[in-house]
N, C-alpha and C. Protein backbone atom coordinates (compact mmCIF):
# COMPACT_ATOMS: atom_id res chain seq x y z
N UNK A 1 75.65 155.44 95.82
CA UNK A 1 76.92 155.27 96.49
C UNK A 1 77.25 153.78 96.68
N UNK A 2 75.91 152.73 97.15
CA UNK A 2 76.78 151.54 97.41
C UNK A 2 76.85 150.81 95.74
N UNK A 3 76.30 151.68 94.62
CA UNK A 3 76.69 151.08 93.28
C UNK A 3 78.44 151.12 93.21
N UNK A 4 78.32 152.51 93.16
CA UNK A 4 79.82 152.67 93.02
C UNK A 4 80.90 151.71 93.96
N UNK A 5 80.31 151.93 95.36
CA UNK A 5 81.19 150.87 96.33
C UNK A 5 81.50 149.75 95.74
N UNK A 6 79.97 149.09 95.60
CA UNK A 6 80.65 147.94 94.86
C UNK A 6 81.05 147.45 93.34
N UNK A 7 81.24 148.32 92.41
CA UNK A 7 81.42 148.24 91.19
C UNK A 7 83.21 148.48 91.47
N UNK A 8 83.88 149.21 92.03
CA UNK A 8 85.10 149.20 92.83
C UNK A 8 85.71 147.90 93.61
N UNK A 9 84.75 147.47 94.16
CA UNK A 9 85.02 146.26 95.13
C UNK A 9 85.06 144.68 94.03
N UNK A 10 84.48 144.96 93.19
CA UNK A 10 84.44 143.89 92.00
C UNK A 10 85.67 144.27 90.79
N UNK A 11 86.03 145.33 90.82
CA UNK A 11 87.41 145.51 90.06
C UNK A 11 88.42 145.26 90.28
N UNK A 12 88.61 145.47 91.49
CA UNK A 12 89.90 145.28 92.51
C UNK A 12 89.62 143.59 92.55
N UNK A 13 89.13 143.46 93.04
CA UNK A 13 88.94 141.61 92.67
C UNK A 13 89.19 140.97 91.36
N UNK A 14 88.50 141.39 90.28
CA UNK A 14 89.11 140.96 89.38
C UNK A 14 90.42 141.68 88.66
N UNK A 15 91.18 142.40 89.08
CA UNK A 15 91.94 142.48 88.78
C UNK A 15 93.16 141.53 89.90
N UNK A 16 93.29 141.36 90.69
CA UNK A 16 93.59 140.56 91.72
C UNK A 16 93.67 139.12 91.23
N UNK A 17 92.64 138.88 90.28
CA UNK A 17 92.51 137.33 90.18
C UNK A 17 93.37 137.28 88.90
N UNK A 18 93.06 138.28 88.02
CA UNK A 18 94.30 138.13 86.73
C UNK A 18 95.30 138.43 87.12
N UNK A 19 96.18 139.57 88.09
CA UNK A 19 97.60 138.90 88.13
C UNK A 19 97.65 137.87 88.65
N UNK A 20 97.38 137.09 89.75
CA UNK A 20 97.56 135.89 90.15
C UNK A 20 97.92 134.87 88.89
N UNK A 21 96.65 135.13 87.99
CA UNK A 21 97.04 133.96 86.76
C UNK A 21 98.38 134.27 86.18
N UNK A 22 98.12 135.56 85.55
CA UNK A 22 99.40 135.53 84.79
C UNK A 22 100.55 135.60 85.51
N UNK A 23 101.07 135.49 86.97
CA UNK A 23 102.28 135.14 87.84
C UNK A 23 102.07 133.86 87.76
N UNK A 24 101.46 132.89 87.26
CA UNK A 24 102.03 131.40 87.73
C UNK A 24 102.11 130.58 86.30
N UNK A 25 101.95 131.49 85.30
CA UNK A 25 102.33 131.28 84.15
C UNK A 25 101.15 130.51 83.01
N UNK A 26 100.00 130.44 83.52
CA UNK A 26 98.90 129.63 82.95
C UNK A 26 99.07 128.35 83.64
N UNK A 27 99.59 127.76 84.59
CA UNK A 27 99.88 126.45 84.49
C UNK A 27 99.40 125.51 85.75
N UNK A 28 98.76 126.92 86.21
CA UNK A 28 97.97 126.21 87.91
C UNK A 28 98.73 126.20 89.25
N UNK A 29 100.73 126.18 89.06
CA UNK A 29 101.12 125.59 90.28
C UNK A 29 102.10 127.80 90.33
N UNK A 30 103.10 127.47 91.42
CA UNK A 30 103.75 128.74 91.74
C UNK A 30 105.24 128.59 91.46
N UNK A 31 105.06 127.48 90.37
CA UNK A 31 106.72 126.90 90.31
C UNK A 31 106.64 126.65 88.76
N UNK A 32 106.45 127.89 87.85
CA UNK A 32 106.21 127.77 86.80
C UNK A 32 107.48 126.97 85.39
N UNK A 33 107.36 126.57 84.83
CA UNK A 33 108.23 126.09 84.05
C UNK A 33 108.93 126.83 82.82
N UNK A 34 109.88 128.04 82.73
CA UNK A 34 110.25 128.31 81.59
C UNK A 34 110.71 128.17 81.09
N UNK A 35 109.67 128.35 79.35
CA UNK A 35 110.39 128.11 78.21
C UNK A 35 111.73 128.31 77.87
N UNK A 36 112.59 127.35 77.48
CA UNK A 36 114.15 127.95 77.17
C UNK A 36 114.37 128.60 75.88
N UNK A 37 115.29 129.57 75.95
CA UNK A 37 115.56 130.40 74.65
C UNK A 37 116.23 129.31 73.54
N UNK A 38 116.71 128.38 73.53
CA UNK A 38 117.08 127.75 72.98
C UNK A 38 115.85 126.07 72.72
N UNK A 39 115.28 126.13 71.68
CA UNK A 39 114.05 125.29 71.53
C UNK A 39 114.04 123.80 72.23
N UNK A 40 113.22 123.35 73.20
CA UNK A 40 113.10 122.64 73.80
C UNK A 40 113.75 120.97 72.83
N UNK A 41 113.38 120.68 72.14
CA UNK A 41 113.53 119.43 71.44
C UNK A 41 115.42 119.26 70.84
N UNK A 42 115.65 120.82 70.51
CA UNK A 42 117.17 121.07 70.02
C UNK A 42 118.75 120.58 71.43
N UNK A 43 117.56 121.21 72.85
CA UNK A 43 117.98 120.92 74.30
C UNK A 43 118.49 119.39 74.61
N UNK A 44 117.12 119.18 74.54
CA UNK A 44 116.84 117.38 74.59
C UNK A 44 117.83 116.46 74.00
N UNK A 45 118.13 116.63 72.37
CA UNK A 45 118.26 116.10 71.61
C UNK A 45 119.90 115.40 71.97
N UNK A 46 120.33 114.19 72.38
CA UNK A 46 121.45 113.70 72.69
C UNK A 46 121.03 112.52 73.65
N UNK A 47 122.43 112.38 74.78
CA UNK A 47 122.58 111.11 75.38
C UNK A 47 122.21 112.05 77.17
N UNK A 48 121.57 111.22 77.31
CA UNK A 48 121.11 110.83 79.02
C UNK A 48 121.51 110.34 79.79
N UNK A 49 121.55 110.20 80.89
CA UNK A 49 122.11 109.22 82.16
C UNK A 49 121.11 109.60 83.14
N UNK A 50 121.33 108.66 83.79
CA UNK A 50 120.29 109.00 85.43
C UNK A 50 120.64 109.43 86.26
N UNK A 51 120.38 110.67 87.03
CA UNK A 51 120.91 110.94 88.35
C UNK A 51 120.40 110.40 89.52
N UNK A 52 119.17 110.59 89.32
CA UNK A 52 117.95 109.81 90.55
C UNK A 52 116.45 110.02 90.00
N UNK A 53 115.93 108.77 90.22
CA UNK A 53 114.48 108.35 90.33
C UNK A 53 114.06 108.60 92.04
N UNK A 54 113.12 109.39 92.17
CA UNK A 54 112.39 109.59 93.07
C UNK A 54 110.95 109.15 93.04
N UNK A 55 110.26 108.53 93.90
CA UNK A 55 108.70 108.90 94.22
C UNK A 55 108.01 109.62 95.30
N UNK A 56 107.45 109.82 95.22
CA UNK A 56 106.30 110.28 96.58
C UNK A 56 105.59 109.04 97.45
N UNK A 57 105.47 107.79 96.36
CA UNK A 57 104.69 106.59 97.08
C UNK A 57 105.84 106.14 98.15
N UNK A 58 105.30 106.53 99.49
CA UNK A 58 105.92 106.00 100.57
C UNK A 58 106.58 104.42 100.41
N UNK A 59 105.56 103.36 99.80
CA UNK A 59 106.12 101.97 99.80
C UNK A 59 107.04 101.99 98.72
N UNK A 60 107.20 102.86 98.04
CA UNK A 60 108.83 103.02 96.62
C UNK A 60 109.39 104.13 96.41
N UNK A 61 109.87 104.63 97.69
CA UNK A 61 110.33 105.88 97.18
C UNK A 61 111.67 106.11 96.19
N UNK A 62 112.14 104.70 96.01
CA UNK A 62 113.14 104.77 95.13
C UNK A 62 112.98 103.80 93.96
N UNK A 63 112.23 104.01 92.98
CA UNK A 63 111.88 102.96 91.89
C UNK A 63 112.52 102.58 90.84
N UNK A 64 113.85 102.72 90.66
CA UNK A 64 114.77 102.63 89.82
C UNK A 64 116.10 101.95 90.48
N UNK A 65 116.11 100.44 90.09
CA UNK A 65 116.95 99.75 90.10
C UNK A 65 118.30 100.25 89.93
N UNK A 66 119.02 100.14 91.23
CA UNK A 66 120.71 100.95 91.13
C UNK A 66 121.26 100.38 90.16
N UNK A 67 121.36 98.98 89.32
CA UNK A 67 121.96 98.55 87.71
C UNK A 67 121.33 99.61 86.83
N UNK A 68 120.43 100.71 87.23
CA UNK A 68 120.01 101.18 85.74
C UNK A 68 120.63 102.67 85.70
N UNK A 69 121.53 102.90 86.69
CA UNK A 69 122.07 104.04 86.69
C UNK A 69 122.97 104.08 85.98
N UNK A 70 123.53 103.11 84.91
CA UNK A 70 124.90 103.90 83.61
C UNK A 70 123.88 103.67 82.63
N UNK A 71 122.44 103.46 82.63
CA UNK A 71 121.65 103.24 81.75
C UNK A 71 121.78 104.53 80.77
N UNK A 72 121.85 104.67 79.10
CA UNK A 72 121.76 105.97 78.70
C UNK A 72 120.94 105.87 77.21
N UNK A 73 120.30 106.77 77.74
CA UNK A 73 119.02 106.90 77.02
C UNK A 73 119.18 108.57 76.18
N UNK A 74 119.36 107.84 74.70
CA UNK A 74 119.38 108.78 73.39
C UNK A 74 118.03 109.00 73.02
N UNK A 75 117.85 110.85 72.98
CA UNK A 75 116.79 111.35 72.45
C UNK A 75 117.23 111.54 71.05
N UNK A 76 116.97 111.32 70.16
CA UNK A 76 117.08 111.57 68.27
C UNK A 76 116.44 112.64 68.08
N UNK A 77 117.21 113.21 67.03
CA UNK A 77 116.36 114.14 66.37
C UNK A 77 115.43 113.92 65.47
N UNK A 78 115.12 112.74 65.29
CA UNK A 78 114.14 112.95 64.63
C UNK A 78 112.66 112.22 65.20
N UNK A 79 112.82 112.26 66.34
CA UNK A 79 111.69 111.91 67.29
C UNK A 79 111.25 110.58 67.71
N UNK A 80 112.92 109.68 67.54
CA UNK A 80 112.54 108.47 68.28
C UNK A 80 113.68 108.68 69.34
N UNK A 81 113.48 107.97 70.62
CA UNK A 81 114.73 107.62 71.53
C UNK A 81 115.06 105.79 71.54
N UNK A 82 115.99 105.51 72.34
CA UNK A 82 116.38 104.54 72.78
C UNK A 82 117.55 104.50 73.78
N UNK A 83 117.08 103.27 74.80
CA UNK A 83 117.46 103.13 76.19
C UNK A 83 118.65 102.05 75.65
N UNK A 84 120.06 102.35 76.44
CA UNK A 84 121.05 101.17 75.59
C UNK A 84 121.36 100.74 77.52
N UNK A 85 121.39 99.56 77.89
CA UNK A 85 121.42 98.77 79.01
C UNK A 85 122.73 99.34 79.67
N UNK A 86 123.99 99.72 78.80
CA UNK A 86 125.78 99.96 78.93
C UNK A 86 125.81 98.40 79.38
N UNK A 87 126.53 98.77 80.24
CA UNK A 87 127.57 97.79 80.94
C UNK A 87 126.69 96.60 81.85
N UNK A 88 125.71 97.70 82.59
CA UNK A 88 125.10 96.70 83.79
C UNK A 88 123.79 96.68 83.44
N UNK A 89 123.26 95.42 83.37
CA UNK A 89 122.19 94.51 82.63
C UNK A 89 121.34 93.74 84.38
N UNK A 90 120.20 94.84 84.95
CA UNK A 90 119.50 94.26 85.83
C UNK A 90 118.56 92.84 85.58
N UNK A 91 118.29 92.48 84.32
CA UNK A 91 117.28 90.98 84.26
C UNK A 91 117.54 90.63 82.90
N UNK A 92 116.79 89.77 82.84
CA UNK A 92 117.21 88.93 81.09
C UNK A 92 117.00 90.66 80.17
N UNK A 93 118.39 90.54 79.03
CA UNK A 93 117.79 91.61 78.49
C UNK A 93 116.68 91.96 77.63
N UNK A 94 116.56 93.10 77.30
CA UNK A 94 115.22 92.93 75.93
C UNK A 94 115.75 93.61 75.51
N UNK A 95 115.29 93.38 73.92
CA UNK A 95 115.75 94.47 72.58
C UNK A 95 115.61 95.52 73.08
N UNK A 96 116.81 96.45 72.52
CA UNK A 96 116.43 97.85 73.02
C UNK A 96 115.57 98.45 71.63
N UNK A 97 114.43 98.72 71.75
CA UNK A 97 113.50 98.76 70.60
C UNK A 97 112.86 100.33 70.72
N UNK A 98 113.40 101.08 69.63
CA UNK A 98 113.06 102.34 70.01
C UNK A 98 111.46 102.90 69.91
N UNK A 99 111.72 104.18 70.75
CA UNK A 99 110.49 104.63 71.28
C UNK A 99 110.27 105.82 70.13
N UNK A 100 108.88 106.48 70.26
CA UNK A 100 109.35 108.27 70.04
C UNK A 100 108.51 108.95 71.51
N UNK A 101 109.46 110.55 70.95
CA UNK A 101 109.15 111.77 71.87
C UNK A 101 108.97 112.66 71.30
N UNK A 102 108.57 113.41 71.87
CA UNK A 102 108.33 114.95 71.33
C UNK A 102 108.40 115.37 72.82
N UNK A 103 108.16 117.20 72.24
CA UNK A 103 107.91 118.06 73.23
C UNK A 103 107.42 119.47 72.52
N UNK A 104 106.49 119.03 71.86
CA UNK A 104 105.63 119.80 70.71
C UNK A 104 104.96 120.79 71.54
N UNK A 105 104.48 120.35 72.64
CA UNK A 105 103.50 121.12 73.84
C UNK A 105 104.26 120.80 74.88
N UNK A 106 105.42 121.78 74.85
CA UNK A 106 106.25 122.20 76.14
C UNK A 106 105.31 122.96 77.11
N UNK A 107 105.62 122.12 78.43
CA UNK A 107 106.45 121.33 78.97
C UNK A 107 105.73 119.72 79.32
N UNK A 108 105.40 119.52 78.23
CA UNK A 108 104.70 118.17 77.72
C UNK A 108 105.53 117.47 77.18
N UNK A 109 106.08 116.20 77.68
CA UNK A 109 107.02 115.29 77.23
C UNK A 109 105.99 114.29 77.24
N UNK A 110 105.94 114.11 75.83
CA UNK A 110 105.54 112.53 75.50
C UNK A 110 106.25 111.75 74.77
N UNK A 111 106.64 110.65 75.76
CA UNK A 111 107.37 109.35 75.64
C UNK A 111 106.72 108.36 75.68
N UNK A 112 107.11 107.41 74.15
CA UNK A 112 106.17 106.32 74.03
C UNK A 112 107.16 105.03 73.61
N UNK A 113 107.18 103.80 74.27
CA UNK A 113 107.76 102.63 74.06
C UNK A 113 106.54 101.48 74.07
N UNK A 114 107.28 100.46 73.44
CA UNK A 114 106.70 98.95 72.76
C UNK A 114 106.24 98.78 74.45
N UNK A 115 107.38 98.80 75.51
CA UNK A 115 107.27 98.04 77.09
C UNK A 115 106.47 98.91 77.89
N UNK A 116 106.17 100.22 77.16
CA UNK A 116 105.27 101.05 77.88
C UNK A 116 103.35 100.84 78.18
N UNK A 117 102.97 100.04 78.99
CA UNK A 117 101.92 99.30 78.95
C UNK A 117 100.52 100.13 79.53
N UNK A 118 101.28 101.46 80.64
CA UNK A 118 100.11 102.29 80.66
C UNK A 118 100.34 103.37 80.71
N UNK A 119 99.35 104.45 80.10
CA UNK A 119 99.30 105.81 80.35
C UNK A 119 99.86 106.43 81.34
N UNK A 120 101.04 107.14 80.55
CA UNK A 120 101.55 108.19 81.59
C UNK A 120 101.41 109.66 80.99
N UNK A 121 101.84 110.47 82.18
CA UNK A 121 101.75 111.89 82.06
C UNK A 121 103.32 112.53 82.73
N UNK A 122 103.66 113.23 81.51
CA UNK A 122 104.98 113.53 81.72
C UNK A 122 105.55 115.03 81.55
N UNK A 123 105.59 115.41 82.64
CA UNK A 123 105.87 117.40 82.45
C UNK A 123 107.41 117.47 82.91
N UNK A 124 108.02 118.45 82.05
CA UNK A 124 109.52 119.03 82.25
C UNK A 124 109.30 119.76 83.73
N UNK A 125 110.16 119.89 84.24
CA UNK A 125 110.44 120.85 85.24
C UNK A 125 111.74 121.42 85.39
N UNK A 126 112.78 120.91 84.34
CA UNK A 126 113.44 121.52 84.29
C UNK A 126 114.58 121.24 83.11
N UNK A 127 114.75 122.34 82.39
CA UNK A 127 115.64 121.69 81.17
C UNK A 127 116.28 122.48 80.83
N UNK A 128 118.16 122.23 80.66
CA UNK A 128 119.16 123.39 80.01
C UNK A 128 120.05 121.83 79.81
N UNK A 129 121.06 122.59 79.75
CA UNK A 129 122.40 122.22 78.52
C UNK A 129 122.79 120.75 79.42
N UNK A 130 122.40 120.75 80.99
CA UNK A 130 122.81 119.69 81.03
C UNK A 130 122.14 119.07 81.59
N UNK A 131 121.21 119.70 82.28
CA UNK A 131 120.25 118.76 83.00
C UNK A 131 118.65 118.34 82.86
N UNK A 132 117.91 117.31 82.72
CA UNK A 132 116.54 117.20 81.96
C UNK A 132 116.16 116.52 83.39
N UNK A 133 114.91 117.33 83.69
CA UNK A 133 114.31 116.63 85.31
C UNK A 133 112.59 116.68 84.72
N UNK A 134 112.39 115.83 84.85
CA UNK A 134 110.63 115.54 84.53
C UNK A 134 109.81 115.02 85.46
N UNK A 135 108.59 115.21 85.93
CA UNK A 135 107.69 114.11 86.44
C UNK A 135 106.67 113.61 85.58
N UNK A 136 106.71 112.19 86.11
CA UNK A 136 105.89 111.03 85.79
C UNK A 136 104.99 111.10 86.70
N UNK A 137 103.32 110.75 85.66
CA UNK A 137 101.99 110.33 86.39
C UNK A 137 102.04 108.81 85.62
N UNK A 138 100.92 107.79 86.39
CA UNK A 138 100.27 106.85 85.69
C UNK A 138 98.65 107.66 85.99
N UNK A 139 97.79 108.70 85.80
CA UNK A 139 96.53 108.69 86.06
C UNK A 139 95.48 107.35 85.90
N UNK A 140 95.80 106.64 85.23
CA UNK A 140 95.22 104.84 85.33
C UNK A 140 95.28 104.02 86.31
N UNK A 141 96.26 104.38 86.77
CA UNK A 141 96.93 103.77 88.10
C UNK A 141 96.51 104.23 89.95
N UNK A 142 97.27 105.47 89.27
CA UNK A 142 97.21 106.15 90.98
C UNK A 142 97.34 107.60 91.19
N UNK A 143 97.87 108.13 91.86
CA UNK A 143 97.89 109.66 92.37
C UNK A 143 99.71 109.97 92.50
N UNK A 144 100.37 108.76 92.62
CA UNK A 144 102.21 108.82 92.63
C UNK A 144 103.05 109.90 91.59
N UNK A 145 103.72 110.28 91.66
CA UNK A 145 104.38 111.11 91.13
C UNK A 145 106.12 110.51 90.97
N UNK A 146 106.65 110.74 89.67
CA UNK A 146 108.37 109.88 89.92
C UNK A 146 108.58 111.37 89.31
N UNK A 147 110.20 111.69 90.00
CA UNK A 147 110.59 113.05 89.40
C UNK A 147 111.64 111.80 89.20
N UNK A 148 112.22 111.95 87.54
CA UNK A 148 113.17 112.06 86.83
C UNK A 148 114.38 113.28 86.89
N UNK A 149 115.84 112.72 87.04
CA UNK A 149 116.83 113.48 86.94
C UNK A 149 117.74 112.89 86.07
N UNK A 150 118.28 113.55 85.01
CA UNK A 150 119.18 113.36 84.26
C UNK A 150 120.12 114.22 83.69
N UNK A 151 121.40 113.88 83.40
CA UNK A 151 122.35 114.83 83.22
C UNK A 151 123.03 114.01 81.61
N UNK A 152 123.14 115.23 81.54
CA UNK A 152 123.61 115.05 79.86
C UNK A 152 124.66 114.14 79.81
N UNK A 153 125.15 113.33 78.89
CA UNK A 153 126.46 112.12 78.74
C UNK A 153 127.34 112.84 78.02
């Protein structure tokens, strides 16, 4: 009898622990990210603008220079982008010298530039027709988090 008890008591548990997984989508958190019916890179593919740079680091919670808000940043289709300054130019400029991206391993955005000096980690959290919201890690750095907002041009 206490076989059976507990051969019962270990099912119900593991079954318990697999829905849990498969409700949060494989991905660890309860705010899962879904795939769009329309292919992530096809989404992407155009002109950007900034809505808001956020952090979590109390000493910057706003890390994006208010000149860089008509900033607009073209994703290509063919897997390079580039950042064009517009109108308002915050410091001496620099070539705008393009980058590439993908999003081969959605909701994995990897963005890579010449000025990009350390490892980041970059997940979608949210992407349709007009709006692309991502967070930024430096794991080299620190524990900070920047959520990216952008709305289509």
């Amino acid at each position: 009898m206490k076989r059976l008890l507990t051969m019962i008591c270990g099912c119900t548990l593991l079954l318990a622990a697999c829905s849990k997984n498969s409700a949060t989508s494989g991905n660890g958190n309860n705010n899962p990210t879904p795939t769009p019916a329309t292919p992530p890179k096809e989404i992407m593919t155009g002109s950007w603008l900034f809505v808001s740079v956020t952090s979590n680091d109390p000493n910057n919670p706003s890390p994006l220079d208010s000149c860089s808000y008509d900033d607009i940043t073209t994703f290509k289709n063919d897997g390079s982008w580039m950042a064009d300054h517009n109108n308002t130019i915050c410091d001496t400029p620099r070539a705008n010298l393009p980058g590439t991206w993908n999003v081969d391993a959605y909701p994995v955005l990897v963005i890579k530039h010449p000025y990009m000096i350390y490892k980041s980690e970059n997940k979608i959290i949210q992407l349709d027709a007009n709006t692309l919201k991502y967070e930024r890690r430096y794991p080299d750095i620190n524990e900070h988090v920047m959520t990216f907002t952008m709305k289509r041009k």
